[in-house]
PDB file of N, CA and C in Angstrom:
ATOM      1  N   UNK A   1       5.861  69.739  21.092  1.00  0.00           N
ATOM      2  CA  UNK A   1       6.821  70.478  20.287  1.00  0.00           C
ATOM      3  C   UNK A   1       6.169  71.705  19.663  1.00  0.00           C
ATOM      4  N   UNK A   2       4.763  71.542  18.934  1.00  0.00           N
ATOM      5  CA  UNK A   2       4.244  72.923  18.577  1.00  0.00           C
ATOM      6  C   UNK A   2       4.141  73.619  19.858  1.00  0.00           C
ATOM      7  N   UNK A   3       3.879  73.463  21.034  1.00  0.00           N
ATOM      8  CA  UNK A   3       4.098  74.527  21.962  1.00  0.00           C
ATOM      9  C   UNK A   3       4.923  75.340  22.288  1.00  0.00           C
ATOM     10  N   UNK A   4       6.147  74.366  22.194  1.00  0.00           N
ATOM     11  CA  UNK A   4       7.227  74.843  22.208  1.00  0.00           C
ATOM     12  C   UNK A   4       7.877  75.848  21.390  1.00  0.00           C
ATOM     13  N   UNK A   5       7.549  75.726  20.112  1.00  0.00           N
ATOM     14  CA  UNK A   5       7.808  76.471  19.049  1.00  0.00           C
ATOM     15  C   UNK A   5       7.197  78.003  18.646  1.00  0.00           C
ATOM     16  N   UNK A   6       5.752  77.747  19.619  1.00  0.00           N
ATOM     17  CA  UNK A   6       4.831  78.813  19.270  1.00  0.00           C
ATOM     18  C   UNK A   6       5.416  79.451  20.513  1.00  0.00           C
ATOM     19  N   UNK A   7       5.789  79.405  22.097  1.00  0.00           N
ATOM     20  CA  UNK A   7       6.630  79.889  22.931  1.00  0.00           C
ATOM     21  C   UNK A   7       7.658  80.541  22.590  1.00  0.00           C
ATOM     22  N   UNK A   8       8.661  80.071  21.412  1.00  0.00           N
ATOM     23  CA  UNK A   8       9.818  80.843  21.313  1.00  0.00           C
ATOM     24  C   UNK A   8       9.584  81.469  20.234  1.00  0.00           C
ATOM     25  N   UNK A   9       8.700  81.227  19.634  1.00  0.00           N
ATOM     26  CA  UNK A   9       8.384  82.874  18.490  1.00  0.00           C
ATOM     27  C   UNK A   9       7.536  83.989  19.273  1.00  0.00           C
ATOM     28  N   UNK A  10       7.218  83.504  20.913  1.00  0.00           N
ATOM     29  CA  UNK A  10       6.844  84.735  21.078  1.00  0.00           C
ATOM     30  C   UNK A  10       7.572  85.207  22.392  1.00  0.00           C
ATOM     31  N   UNK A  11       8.732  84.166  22.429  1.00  0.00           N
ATOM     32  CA  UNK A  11      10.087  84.706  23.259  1.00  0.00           C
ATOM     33  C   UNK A  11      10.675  85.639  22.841  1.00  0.00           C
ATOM     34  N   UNK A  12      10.477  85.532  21.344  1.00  0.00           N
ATOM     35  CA  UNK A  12      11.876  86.663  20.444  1.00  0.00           C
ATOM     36  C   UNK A  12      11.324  87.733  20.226  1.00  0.00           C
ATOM     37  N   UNK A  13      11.689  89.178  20.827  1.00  0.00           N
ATOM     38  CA  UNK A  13      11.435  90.339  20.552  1.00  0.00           C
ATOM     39  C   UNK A  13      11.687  90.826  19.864  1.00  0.00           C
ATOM     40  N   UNK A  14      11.017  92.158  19.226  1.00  0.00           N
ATOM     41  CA  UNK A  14      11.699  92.770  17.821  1.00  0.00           C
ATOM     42  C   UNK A  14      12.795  93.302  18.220  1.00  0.00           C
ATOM     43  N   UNK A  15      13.171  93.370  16.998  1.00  0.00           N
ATOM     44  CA  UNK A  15      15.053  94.090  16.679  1.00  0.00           C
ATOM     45  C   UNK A  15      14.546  95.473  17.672  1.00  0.00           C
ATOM     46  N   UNK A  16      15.812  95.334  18.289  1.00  0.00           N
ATOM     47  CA  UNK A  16      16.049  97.128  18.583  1.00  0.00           C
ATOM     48  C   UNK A  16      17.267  97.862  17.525  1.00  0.00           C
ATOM     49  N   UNK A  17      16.919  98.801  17.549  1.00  0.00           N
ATOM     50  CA  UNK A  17      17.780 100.070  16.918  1.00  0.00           C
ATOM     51  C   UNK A  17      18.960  99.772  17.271  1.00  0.00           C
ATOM     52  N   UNK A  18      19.710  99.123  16.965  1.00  0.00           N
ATOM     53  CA  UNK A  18      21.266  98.871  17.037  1.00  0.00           C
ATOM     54  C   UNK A  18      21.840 100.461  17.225  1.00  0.00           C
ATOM     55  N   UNK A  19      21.477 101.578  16.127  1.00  0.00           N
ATOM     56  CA  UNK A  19      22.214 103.080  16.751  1.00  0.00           C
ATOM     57  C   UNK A  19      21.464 103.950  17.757  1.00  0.00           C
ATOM     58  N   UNK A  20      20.631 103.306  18.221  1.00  0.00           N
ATOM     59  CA  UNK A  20      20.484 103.912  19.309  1.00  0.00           C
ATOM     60  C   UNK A  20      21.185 103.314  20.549  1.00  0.00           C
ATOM     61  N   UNK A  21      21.307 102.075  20.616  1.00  0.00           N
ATOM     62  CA  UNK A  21      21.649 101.220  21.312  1.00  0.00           C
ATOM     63  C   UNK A  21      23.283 101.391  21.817  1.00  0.00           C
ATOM     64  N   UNK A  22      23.596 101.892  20.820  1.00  0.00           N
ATOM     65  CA  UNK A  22      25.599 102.463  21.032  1.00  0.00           C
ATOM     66  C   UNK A  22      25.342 103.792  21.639  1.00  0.00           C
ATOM     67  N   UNK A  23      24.154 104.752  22.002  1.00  0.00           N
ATOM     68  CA  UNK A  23      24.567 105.752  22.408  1.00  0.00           C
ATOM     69  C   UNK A  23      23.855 106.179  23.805  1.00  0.00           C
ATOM     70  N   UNK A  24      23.240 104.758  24.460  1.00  0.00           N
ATOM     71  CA  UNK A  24      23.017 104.746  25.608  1.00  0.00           C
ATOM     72  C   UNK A  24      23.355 103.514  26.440  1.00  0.00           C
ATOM     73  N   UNK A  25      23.548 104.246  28.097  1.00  0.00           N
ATOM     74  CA  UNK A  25      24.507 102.948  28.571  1.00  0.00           C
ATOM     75  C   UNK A  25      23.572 101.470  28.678  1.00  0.00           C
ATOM     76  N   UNK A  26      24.239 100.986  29.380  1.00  0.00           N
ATOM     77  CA  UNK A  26      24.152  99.228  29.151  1.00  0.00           C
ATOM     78  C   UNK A  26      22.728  99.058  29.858  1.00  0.00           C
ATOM     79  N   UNK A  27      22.856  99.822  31.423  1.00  0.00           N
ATOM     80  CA  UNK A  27      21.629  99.900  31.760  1.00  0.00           C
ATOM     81  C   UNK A  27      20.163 100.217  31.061  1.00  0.00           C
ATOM     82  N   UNK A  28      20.222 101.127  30.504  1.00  0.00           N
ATOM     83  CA  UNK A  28      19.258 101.613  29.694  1.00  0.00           C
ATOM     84  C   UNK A  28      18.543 100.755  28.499  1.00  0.00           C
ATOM     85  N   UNK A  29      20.085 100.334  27.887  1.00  0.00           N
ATOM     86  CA  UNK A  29      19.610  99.720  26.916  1.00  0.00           C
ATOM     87  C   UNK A  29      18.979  98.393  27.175  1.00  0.00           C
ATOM     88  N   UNK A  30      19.291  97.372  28.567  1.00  0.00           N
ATOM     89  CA  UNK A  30      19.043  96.356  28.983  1.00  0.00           C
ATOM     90  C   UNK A  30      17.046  96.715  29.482  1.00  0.00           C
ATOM     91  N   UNK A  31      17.130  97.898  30.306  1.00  0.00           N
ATOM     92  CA  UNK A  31      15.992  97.889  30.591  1.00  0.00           C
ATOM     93  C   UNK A  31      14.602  98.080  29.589  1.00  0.00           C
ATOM     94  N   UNK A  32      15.248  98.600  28.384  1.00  0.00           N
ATOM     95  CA  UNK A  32      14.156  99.414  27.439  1.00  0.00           C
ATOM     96  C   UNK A  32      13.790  97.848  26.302  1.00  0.00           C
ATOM     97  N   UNK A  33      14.816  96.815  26.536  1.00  0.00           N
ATOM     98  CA  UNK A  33      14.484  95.782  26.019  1.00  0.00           C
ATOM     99  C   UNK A  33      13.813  94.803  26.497  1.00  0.00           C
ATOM    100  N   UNK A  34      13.634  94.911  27.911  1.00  0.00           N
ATOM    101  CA  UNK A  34      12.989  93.758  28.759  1.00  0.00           C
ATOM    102  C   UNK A  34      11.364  94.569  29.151  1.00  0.00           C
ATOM    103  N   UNK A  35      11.753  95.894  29.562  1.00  0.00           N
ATOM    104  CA  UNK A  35      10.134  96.287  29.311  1.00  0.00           C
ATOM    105  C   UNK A  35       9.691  96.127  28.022  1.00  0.00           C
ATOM    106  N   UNK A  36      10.125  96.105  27.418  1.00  0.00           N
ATOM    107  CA  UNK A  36       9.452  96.002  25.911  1.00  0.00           C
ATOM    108  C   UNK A  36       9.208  95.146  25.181  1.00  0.00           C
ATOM    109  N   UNK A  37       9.561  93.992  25.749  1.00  0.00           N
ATOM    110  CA  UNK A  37       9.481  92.636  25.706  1.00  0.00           C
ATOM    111  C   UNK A  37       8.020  92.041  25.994  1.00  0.00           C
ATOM    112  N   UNK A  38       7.424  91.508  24.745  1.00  0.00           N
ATOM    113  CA  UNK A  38       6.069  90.773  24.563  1.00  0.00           C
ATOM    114  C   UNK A  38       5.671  89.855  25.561  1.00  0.00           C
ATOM    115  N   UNK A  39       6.322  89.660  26.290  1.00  0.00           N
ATOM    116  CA  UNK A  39       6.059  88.113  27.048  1.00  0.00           C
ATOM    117  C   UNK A  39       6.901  88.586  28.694  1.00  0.00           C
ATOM    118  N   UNK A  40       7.890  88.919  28.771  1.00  0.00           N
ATOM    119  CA  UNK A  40       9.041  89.097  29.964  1.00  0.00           C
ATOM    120  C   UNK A  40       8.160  90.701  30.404  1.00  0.00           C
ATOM    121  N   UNK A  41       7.945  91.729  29.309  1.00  0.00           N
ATOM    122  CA  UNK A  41       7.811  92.893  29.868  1.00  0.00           C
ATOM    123  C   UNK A  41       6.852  92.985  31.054  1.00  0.00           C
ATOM    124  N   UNK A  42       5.462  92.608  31.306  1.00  0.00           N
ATOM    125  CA  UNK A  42       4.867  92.391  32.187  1.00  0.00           C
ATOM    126  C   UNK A  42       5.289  91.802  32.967  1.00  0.00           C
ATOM    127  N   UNK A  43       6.123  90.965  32.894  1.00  0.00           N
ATOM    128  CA  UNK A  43       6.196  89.795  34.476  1.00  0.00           C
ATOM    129  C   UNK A  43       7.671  90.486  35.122  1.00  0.00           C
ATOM    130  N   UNK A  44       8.186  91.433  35.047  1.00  0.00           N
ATOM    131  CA  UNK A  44       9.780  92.088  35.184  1.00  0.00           C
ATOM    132  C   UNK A  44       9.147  93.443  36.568  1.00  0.00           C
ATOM    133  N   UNK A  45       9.395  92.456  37.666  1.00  0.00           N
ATOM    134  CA  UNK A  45       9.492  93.347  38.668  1.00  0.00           C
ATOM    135  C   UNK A  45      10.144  94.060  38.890  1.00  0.00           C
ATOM    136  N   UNK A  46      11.649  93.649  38.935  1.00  0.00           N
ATOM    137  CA  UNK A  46      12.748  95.080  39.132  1.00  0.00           C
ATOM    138  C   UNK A  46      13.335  94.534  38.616  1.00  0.00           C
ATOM    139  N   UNK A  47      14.636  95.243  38.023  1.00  0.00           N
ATOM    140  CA  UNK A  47      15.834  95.308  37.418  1.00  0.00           C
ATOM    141  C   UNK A  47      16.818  95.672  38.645  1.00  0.00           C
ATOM    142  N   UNK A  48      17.793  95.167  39.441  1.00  0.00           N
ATOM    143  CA  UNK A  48      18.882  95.841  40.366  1.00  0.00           C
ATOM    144  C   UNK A  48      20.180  95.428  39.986  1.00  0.00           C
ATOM    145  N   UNK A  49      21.179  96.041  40.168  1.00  0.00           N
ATOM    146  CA  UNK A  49      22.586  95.913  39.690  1.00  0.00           C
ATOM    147  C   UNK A  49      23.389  95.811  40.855  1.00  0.00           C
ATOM    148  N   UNK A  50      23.487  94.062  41.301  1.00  0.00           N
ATOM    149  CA  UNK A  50      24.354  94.293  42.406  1.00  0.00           C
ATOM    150  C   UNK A  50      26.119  94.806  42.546  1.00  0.00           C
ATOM    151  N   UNK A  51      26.558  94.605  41.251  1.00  0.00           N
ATOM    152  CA  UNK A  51      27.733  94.698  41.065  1.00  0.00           C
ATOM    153  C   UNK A  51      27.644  95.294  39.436  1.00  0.00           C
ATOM    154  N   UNK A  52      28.515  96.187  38.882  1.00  0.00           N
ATOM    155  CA  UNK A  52      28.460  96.685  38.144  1.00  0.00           C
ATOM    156  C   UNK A  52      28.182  96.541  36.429  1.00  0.00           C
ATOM    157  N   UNK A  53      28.878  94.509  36.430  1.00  0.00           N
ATOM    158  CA  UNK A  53      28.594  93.910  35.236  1.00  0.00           C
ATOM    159  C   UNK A  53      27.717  92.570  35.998  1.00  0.00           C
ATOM    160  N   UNK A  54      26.773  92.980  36.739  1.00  0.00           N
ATOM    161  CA  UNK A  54      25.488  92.165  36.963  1.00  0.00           C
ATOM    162  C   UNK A  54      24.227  93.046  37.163  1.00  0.00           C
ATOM    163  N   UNK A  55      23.225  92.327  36.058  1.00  0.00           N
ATOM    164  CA  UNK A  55      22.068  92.717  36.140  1.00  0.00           C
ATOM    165  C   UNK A  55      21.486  91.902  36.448  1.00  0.00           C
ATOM    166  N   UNK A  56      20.532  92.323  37.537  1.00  0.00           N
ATOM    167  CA  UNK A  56      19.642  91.132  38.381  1.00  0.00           C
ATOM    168  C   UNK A  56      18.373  91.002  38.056  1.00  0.00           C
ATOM    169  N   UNK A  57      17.571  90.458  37.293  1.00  0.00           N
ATOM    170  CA  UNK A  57      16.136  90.695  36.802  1.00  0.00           C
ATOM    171  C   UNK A  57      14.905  90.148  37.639  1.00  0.00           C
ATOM    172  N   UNK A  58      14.150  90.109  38.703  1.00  0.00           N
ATOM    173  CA  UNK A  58      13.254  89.784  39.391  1.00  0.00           C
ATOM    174  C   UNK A  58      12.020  89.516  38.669  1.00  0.00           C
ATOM    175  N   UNK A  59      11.578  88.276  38.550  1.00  0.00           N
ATOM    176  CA  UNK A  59      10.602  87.919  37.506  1.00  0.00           C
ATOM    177  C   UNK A  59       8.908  87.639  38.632  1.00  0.00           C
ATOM    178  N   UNK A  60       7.825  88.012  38.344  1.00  0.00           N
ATOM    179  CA  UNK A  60       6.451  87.917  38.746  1.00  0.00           C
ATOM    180  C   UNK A  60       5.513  87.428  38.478  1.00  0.00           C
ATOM    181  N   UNK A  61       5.369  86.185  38.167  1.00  0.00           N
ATOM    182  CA  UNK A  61       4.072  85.088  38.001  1.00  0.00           C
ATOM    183  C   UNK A  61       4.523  84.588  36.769  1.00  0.00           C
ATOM    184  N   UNK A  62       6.054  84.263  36.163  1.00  0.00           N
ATOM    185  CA  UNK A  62       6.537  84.218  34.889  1.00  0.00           C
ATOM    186  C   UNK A  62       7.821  83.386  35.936  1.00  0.00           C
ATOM    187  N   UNK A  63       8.042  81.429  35.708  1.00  0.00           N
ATOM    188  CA  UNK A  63       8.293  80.811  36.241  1.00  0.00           C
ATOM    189  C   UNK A  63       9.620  80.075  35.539  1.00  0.00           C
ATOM    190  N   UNK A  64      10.494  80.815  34.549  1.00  0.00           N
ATOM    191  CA  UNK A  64      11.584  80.569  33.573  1.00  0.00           C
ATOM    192  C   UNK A  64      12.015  79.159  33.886  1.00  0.00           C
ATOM    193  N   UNK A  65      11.889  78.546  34.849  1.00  0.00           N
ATOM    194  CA  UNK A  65      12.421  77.588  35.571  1.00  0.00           C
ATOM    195  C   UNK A  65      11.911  76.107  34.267  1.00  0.00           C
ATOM    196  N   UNK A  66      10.647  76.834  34.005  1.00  0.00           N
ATOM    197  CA  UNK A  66       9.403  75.710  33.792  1.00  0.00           C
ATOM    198  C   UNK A  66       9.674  75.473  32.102  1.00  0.00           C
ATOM    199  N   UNK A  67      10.180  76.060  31.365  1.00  0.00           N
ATOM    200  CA  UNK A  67      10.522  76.572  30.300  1.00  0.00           C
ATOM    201  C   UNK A  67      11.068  75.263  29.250  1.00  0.00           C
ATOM    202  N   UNK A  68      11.195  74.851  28.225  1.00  0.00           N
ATOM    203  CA  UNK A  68      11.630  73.971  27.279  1.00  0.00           C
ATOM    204  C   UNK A  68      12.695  74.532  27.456  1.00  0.00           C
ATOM    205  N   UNK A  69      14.265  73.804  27.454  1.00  0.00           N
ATOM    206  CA  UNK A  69      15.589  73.872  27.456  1.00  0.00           C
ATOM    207  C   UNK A  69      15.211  75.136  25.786  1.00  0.00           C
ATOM    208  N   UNK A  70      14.879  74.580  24.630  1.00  0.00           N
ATOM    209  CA  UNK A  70      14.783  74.971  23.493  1.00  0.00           C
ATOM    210  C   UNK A  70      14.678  76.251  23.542  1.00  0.00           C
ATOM    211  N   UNK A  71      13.660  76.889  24.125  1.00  0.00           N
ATOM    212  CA  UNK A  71      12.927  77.693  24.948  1.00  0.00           C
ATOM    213  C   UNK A  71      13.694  78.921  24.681  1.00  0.00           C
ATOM    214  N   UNK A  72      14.509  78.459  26.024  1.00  0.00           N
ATOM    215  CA  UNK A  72      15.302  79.402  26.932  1.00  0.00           C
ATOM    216  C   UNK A  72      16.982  80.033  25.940  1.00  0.00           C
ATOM    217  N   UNK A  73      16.875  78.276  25.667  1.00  0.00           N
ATOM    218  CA  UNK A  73      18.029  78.875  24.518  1.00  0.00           C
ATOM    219  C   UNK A  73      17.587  79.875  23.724  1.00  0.00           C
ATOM    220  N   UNK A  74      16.932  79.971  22.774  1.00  0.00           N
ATOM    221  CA  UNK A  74      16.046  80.863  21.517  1.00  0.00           C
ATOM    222  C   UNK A  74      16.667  81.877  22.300  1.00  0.00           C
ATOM    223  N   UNK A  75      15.876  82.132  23.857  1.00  0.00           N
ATOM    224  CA  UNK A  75      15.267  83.461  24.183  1.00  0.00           C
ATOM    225  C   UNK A  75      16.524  84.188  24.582  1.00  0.00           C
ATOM    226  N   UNK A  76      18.074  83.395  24.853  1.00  0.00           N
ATOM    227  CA  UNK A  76      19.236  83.847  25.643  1.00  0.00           C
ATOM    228  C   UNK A  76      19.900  84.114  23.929  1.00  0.00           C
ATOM    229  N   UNK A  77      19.634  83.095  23.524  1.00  0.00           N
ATOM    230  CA  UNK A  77      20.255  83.782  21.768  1.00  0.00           C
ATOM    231  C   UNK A  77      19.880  85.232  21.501  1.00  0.00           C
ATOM    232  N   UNK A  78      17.966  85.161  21.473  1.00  0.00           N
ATOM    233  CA  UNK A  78      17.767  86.778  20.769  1.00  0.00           C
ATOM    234  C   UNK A  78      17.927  87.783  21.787  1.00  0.00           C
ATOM    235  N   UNK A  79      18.529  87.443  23.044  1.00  0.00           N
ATOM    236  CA  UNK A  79      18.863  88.575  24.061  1.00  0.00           C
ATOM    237  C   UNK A  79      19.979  88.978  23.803  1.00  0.00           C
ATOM    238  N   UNK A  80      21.233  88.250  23.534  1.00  0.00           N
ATOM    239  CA  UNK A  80      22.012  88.343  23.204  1.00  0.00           C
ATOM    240  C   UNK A  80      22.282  88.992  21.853  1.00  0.00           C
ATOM    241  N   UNK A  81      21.374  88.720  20.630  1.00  0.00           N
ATOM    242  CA  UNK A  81      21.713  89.346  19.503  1.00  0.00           C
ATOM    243  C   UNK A  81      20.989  91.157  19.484  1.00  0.00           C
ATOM    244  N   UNK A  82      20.388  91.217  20.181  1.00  0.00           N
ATOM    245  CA  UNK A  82      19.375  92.573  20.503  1.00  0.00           C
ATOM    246  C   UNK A  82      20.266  93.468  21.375  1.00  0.00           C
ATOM    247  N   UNK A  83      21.237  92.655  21.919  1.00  0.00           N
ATOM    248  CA  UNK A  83      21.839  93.787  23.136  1.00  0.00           C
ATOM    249  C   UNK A  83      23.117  93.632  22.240  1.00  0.00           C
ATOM    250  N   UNK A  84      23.696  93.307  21.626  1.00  0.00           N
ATOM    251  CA  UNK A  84      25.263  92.826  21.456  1.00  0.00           C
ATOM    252  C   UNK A  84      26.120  94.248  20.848  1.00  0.00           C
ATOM    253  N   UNK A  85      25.998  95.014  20.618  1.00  0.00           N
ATOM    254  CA  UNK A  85      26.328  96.560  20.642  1.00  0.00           C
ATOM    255  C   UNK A  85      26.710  96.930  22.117  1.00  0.00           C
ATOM    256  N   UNK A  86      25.865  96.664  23.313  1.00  0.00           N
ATOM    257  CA  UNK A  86      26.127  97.258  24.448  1.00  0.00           C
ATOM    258  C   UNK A  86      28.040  96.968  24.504  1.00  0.00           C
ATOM    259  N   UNK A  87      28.469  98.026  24.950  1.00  0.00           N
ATOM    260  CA  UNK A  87      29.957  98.345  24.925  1.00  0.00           C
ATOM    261  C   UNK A  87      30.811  97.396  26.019  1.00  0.00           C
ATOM    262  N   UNK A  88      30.036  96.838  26.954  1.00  0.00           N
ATOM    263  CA  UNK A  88      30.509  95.980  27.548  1.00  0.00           C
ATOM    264  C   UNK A  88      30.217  94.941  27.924  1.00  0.00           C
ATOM    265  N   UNK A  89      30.640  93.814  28.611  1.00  0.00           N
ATOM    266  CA  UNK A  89      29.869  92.464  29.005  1.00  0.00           C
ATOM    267  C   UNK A  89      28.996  92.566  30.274  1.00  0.00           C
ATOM    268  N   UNK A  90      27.510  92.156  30.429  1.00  0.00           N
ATOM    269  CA  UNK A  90      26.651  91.979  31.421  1.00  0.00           C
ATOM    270  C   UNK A  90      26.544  90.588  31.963  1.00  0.00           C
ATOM    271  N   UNK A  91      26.341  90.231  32.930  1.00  0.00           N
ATOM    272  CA  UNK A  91      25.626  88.866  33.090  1.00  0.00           C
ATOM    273  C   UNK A  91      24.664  89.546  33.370  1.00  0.00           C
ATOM    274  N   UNK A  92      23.076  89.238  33.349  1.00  0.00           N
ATOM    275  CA  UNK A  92      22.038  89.082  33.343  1.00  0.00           C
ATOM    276  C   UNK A  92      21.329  88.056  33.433  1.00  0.00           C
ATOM    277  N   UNK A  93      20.842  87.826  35.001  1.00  0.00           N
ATOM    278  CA  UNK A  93      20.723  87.085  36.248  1.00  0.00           C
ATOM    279  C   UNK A  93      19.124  87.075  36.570  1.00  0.00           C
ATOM    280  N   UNK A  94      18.617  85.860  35.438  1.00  0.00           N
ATOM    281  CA  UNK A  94      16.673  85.776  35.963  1.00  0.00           C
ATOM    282  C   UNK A  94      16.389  85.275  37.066  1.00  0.00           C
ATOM    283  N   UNK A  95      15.872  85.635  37.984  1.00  0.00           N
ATOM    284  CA  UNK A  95      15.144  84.762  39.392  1.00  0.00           C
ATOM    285  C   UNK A  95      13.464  84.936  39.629  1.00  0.00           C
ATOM    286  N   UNK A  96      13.244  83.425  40.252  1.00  0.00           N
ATOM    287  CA  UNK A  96      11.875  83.687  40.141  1.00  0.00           C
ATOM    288  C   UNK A  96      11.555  84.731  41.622  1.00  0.00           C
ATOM    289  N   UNK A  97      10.115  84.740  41.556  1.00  0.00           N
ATOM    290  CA  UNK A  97      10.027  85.438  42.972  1.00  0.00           C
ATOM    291  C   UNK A  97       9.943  84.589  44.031  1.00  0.00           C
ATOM    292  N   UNK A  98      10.197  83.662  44.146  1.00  0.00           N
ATOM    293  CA  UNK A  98       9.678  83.116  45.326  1.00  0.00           C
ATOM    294  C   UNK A  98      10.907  81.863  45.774  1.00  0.00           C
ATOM    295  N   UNK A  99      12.567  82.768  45.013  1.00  0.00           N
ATOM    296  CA  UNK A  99      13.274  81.714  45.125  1.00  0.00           C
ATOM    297  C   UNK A  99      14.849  82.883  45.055  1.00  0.00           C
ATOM    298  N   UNK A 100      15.448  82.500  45.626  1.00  0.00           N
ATOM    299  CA  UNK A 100      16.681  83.184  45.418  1.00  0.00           C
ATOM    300  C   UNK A 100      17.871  82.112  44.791  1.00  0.00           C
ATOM    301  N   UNK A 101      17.249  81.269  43.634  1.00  0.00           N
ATOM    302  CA  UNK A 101      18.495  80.547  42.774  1.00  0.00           C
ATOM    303  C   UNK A 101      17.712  81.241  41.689  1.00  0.00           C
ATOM    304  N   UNK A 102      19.126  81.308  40.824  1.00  0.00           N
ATOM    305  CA  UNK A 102      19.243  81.954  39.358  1.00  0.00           C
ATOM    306  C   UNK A 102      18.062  81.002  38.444  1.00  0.00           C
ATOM    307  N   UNK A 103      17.531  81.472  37.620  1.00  0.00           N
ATOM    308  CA  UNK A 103      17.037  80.399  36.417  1.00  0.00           C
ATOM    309  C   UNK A 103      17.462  80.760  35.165  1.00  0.00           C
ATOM    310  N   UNK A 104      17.796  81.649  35.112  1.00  0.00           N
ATOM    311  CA  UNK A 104      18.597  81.449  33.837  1.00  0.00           C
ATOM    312  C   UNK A 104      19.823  82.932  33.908  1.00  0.00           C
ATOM    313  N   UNK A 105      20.742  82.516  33.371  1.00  0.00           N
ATOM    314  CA  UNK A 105      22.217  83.616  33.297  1.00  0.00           C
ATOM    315  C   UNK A 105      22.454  83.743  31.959  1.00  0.00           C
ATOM    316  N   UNK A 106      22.660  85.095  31.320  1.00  0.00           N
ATOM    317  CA  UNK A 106      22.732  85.172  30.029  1.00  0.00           C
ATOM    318  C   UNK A 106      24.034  86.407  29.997  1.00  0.00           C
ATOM    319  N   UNK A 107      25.516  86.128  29.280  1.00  0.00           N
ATOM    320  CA  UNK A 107      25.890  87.304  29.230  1.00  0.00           C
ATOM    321  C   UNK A 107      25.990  87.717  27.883  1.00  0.00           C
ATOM    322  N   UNK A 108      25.588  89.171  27.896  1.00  0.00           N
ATOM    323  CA  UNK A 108      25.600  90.228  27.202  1.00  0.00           C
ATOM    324  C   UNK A 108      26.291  91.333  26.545  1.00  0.00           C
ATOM    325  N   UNK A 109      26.360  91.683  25.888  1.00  0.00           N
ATOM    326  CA  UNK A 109      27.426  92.712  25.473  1.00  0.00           C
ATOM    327  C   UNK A 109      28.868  92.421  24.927  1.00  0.00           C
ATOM    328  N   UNK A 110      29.522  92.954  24.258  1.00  0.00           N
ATOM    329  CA  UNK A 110      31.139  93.079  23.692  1.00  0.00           C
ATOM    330  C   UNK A 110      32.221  92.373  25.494  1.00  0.00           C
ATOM    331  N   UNK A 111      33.144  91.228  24.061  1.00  0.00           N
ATOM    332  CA  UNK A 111      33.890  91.224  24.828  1.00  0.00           C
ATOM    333  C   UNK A 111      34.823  92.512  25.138  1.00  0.00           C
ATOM    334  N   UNK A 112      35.421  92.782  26.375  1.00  0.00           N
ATOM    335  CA  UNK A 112      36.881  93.782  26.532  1.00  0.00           C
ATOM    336  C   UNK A 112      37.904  93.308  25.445  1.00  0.00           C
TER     337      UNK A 112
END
C-alpha cells in the first residue's frame, strides 16, 4: 500500500493554467500535459488522433496495464481535473507498445 500511494503522488501532475487552457485547442492542451507529465512524459511515444474526439496515446517501457486499480484511478481523476476546461469531450486511449488493447480510457473535457 505505501507503494501504491507513493505511485499516485507521483501520478498527479501539477495544475495547469486553467486560462491558458480555454485558449488553446484540445489537442494542444492534451499534449502539453502528458509531455509534461513527471512520470507519463518520458514514456509517451506518440500522441495520434484517429477520429476527431479520440486521442490515442502510445506508451514506451511504461506498462499501465501493471498499475494498482487505485493507481490508475488517482491518475484518470487528475487527468481529468487538469484538462476539464478543454471545450469538448476526448476519449483518451493508453496502449502499451507491444499490444494493440487499450489499458486504460479516460474521457476528457466538457460535456456538449
Amino acid at each position: 500500500a505505501k507503494v501504491a500511494n507513493h505511485l499516485i503522488d507521483r501520478m498527479s501532475a501539477p495544475q495547469q493554467d486553467s486560462a491558458a487552457e480555454q485558449t488553446i485547442s484540445p489537442a494542444i492542451a492534451l499534449n502539453n500535459y502528458l509531455k509534461n507529465h513527471p512520470i507519463l512524459g518520458p514514456k509517451v511515444k506518440s500522441i495520434s488522433w484517429p477520429e476527431a474526439n479520440i486521442a490515442r496515446i502510445d506508451l514506451e517501457g511504461l506498462d499501465l496495464g501493471k498499475f494498482p486499480q487505485e493507481t490508475l484511478a488517482s491518475f484518470s481523476y487528475e487527468l481529468k481535473q487538469n484538462l476539464s476546461k478543454v471545450k469538448e469531450q476526448i476519449n483518451v486511449v493508453f496502449y502499451n507498445p507491444s499490444s494493440e488493447v487499450p489499458t486504460l480510457s479516460v474521457t476528457i473535457g466538457q460535456e456538449p
